[in-house]
PDB file of N, CA and C in Angstrom:
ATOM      1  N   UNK A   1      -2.278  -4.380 -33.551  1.00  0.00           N
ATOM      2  CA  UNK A   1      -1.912  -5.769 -33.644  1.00  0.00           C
ATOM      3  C   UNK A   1      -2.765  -6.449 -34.685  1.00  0.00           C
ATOM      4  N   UNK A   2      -2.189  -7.430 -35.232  1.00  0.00           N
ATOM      5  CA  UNK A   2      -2.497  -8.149 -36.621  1.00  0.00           C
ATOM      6  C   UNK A   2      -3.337  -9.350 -35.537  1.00  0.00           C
ATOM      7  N   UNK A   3      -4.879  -9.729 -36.207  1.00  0.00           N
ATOM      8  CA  UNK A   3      -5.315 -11.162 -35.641  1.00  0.00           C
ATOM      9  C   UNK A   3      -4.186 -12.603 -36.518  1.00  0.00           C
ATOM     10  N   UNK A   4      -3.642 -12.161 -37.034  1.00  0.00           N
ATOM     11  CA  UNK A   4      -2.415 -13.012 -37.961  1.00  0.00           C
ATOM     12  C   UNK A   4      -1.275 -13.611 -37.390  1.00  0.00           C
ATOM     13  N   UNK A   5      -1.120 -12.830 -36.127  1.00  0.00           N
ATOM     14  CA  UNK A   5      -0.098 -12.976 -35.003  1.00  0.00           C
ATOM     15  C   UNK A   5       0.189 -14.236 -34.052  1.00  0.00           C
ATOM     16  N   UNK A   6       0.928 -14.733 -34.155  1.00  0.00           N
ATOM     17  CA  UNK A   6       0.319 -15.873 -33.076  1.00  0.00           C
ATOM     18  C   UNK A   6       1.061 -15.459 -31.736  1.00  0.00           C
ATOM     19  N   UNK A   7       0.358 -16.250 -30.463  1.00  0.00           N
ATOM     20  CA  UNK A   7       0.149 -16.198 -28.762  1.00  0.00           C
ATOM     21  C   UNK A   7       1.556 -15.342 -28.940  1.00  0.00           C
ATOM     22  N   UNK A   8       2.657 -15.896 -29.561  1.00  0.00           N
ATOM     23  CA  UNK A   8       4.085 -16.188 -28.730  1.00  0.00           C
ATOM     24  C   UNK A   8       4.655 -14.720 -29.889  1.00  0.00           C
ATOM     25  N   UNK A   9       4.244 -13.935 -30.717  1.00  0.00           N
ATOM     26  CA  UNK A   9       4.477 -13.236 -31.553  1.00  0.00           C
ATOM     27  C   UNK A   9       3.856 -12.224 -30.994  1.00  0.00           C
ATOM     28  N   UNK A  10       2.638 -11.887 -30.243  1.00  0.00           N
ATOM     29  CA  UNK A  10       1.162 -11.053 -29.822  1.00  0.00           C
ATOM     30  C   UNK A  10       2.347 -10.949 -27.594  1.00  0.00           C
ATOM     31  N   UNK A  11       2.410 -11.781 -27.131  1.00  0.00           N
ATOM     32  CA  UNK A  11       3.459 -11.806 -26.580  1.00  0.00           C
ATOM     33  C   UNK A  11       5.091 -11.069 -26.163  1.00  0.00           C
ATOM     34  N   UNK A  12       5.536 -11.234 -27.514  1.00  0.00           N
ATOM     35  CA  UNK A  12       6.696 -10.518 -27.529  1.00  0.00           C
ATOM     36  C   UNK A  12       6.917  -9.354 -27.623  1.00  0.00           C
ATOM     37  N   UNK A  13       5.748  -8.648 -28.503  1.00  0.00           N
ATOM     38  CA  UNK A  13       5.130  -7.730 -28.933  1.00  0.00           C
ATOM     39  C   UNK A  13       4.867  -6.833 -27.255  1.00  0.00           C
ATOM     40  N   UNK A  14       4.053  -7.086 -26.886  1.00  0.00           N
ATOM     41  CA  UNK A  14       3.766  -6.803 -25.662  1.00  0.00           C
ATOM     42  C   UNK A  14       4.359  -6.664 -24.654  1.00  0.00           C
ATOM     43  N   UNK A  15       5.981  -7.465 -24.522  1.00  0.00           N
ATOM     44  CA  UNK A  15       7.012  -7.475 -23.959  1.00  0.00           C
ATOM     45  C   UNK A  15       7.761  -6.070 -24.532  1.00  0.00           C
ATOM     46  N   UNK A  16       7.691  -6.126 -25.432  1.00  0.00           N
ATOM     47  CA  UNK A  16       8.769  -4.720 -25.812  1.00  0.00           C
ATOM     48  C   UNK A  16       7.683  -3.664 -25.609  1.00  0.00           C
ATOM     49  N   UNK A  17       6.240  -3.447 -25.818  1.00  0.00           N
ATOM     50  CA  UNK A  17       5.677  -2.203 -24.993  1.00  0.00           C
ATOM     51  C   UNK A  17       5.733  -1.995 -23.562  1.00  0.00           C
ATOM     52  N   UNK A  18       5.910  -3.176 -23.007  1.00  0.00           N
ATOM     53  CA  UNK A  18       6.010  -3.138 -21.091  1.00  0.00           C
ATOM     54  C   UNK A  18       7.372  -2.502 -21.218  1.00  0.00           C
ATOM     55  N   UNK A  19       8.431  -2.627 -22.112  1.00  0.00           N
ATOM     56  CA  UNK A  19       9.675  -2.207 -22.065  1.00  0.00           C
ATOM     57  C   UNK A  19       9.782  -0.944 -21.904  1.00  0.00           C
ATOM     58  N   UNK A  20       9.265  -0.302 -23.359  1.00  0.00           N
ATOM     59  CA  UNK A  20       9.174   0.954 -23.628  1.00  0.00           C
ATOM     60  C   UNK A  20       8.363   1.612 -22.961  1.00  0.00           C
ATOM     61  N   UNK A  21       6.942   1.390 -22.153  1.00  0.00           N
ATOM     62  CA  UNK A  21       6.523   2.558 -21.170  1.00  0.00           C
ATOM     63  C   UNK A  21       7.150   2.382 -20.072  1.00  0.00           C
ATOM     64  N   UNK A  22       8.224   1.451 -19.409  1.00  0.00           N
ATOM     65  CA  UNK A  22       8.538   1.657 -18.653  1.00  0.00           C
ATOM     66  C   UNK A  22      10.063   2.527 -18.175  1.00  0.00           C
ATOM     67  N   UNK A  23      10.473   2.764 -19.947  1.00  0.00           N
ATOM     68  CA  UNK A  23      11.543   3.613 -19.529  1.00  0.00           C
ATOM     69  C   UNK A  23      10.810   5.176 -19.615  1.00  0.00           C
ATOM     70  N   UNK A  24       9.835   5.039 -20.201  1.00  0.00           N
ATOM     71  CA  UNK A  24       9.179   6.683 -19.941  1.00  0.00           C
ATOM     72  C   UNK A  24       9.481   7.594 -20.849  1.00  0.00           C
ATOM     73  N   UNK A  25      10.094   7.122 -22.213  1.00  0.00           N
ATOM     74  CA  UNK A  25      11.223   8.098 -22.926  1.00  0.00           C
ATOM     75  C   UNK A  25      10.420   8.722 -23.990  1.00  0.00           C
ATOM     76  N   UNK A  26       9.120   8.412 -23.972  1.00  0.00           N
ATOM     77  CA  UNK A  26       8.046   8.666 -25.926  1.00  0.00           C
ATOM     78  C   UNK A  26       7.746   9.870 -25.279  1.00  0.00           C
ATOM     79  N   UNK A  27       7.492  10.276 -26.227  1.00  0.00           N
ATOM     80  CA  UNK A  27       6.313  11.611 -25.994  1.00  0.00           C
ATOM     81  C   UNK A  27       4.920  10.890 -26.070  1.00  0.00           C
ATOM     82  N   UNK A  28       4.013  11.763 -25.508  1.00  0.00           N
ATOM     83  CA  UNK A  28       2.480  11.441 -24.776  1.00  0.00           C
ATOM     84  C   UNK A  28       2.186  10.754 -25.432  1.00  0.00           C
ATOM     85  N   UNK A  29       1.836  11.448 -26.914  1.00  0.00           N
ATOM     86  CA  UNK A  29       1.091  10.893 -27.756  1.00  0.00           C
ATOM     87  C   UNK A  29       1.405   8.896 -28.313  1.00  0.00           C
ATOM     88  N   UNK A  30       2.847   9.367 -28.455  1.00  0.00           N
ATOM     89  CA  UNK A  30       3.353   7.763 -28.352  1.00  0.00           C
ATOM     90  C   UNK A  30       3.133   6.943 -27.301  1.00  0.00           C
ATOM     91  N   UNK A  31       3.188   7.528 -26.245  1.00  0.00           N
ATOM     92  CA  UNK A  31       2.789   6.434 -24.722  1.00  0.00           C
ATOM     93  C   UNK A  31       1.481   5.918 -24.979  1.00  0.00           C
ATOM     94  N   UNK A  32       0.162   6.784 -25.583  1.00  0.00           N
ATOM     95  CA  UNK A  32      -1.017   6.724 -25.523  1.00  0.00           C
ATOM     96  C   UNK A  32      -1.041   5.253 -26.249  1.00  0.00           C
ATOM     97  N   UNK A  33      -0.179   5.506 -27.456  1.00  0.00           N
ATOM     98  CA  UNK A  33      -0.787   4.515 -28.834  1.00  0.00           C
ATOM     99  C   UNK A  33      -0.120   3.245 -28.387  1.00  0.00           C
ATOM    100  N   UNK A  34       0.574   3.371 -27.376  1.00  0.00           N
ATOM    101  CA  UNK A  34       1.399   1.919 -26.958  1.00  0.00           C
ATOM    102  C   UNK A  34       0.480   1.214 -26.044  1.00  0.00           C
ATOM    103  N   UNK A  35      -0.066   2.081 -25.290  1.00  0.00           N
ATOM    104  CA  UNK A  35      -0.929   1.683 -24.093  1.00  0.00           C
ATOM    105  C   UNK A  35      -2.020   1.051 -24.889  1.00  0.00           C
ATOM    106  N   UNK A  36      -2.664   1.438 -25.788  1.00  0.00           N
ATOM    107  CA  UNK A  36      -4.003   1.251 -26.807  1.00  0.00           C
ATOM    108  C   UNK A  36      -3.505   0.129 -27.574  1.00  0.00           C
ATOM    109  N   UNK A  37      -2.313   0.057 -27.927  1.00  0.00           N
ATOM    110  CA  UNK A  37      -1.689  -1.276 -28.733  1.00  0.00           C
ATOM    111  C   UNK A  37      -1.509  -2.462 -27.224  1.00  0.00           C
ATOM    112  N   UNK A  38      -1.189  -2.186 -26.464  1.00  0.00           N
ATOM    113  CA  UNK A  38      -0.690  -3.044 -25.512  1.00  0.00           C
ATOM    114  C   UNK A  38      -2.164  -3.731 -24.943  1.00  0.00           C
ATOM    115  N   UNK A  39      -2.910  -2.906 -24.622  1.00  0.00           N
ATOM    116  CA  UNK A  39      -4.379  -3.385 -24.200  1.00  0.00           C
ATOM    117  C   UNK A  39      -5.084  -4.138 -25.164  1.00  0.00           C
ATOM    118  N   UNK A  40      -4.934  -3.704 -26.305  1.00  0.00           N
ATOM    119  CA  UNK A  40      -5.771  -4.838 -27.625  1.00  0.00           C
ATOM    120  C   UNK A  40      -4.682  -6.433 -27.704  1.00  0.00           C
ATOM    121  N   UNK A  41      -3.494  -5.896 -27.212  1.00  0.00           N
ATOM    122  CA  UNK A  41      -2.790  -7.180 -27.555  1.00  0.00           C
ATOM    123  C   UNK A  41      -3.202  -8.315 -25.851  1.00  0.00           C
ATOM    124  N   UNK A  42      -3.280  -7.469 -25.130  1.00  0.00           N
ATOM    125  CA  UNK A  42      -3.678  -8.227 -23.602  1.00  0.00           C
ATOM    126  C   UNK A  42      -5.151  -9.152 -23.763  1.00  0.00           C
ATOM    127  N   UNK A  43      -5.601  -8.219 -24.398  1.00  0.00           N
ATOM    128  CA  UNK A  43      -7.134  -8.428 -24.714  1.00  0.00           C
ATOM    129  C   UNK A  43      -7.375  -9.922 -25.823  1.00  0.00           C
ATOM    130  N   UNK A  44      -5.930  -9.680 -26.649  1.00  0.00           N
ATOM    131  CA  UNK A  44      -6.393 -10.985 -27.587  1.00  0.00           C
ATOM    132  C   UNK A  44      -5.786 -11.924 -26.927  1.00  0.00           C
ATOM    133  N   UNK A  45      -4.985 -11.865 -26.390  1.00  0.00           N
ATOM    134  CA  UNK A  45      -3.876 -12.959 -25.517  1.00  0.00           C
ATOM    135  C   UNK A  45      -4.412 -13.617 -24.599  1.00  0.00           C
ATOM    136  N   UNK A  46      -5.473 -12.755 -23.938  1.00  0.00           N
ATOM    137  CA  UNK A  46      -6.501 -13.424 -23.022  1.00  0.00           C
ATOM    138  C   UNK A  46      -7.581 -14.622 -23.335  1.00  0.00           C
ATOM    139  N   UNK A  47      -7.765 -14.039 -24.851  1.00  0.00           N
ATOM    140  CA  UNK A  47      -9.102 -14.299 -25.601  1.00  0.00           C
ATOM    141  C   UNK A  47      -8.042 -15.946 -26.037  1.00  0.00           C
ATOM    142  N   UNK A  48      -7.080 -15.717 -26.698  1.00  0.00           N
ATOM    143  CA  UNK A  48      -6.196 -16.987 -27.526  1.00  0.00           C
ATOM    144  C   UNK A  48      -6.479 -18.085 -26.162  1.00  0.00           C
ATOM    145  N   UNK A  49      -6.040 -17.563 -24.827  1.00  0.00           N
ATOM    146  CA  UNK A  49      -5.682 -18.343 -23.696  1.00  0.00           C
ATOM    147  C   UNK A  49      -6.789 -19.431 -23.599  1.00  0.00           C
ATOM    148  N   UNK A  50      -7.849 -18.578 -23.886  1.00  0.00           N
ATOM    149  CA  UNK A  50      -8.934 -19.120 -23.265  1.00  0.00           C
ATOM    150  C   UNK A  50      -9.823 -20.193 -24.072  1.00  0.00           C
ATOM    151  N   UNK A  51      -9.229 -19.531 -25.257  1.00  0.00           N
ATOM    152  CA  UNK A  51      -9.809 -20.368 -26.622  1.00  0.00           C
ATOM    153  C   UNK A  51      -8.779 -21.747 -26.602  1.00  0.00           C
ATOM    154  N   UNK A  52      -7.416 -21.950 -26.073  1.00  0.00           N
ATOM    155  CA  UNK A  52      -6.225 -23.067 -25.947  1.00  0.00           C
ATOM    156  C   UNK A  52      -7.031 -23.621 -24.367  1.00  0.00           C
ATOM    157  N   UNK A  53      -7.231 -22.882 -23.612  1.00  0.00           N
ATOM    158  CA  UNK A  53      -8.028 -23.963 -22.543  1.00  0.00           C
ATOM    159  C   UNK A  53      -9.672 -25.139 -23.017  1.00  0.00           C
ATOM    160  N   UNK A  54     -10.295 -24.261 -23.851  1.00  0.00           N
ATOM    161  CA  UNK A  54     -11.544 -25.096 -24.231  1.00  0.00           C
ATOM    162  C   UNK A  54     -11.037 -25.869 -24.918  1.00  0.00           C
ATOM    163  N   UNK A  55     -10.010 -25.993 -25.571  1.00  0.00           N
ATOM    164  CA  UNK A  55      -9.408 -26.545 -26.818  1.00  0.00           C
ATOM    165  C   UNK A  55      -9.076 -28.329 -26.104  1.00  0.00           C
ATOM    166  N   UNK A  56      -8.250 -27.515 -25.245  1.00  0.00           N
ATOM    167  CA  UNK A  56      -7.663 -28.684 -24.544  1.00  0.00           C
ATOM    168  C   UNK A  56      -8.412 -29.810 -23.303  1.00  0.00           C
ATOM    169  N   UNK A  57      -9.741 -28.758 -23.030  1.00  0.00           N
ATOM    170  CA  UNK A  57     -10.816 -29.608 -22.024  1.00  0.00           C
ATOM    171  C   UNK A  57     -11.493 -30.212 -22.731  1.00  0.00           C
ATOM    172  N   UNK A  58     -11.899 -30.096 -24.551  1.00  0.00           N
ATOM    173  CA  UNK A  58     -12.475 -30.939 -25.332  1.00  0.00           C
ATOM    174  C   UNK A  58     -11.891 -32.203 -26.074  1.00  0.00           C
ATOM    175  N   UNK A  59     -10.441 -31.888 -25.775  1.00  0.00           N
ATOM    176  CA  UNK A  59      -9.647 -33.078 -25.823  1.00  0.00           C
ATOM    177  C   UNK A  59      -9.408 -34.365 -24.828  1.00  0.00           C
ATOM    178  N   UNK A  60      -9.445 -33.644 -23.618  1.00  0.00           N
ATOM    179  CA  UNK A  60      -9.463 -34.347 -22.479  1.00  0.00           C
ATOM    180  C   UNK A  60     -10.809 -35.288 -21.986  1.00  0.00           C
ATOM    181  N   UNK A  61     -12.344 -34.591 -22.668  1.00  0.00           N
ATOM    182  CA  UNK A  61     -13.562 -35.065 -22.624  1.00  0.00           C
ATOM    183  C   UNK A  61     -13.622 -36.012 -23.857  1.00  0.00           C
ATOM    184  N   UNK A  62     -12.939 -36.115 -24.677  1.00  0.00           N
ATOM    185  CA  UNK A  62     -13.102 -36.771 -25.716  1.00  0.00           C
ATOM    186  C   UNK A  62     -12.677 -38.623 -25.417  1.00  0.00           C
TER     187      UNK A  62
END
């Protein structure tokens, strides 16, 4: 995943890997790199979330 991506792009993205391991159809090696793509994208999605919550409690303190 690109840091270039935005929430709703990093998202969709992530929607079509929940897709694809859940029909089971890649070979290993492909499941692996989806799982490893899917976790870095969870990982930034978390990170964006959290960075749009401070965002918005420094607005609210303002």
């Amino acid at each position: 995943m690109s840091k270039n991506m935005t929430f709703e792009q990093s998202m969709k993205r992530l929607e079509e890997i929940v897709s694809l391991l859940e029909k089971n159809e890649q070979p290993l090696d492909e499941t692996i790199k989806l799982f490893e793509e899917g976790l870095k994208l969870s990982k930034e999605c978390d990170k964006k979330l959290k960075d749009f919550e401070l965002k918005v409690e420094e607005i609210i303190n303002e």
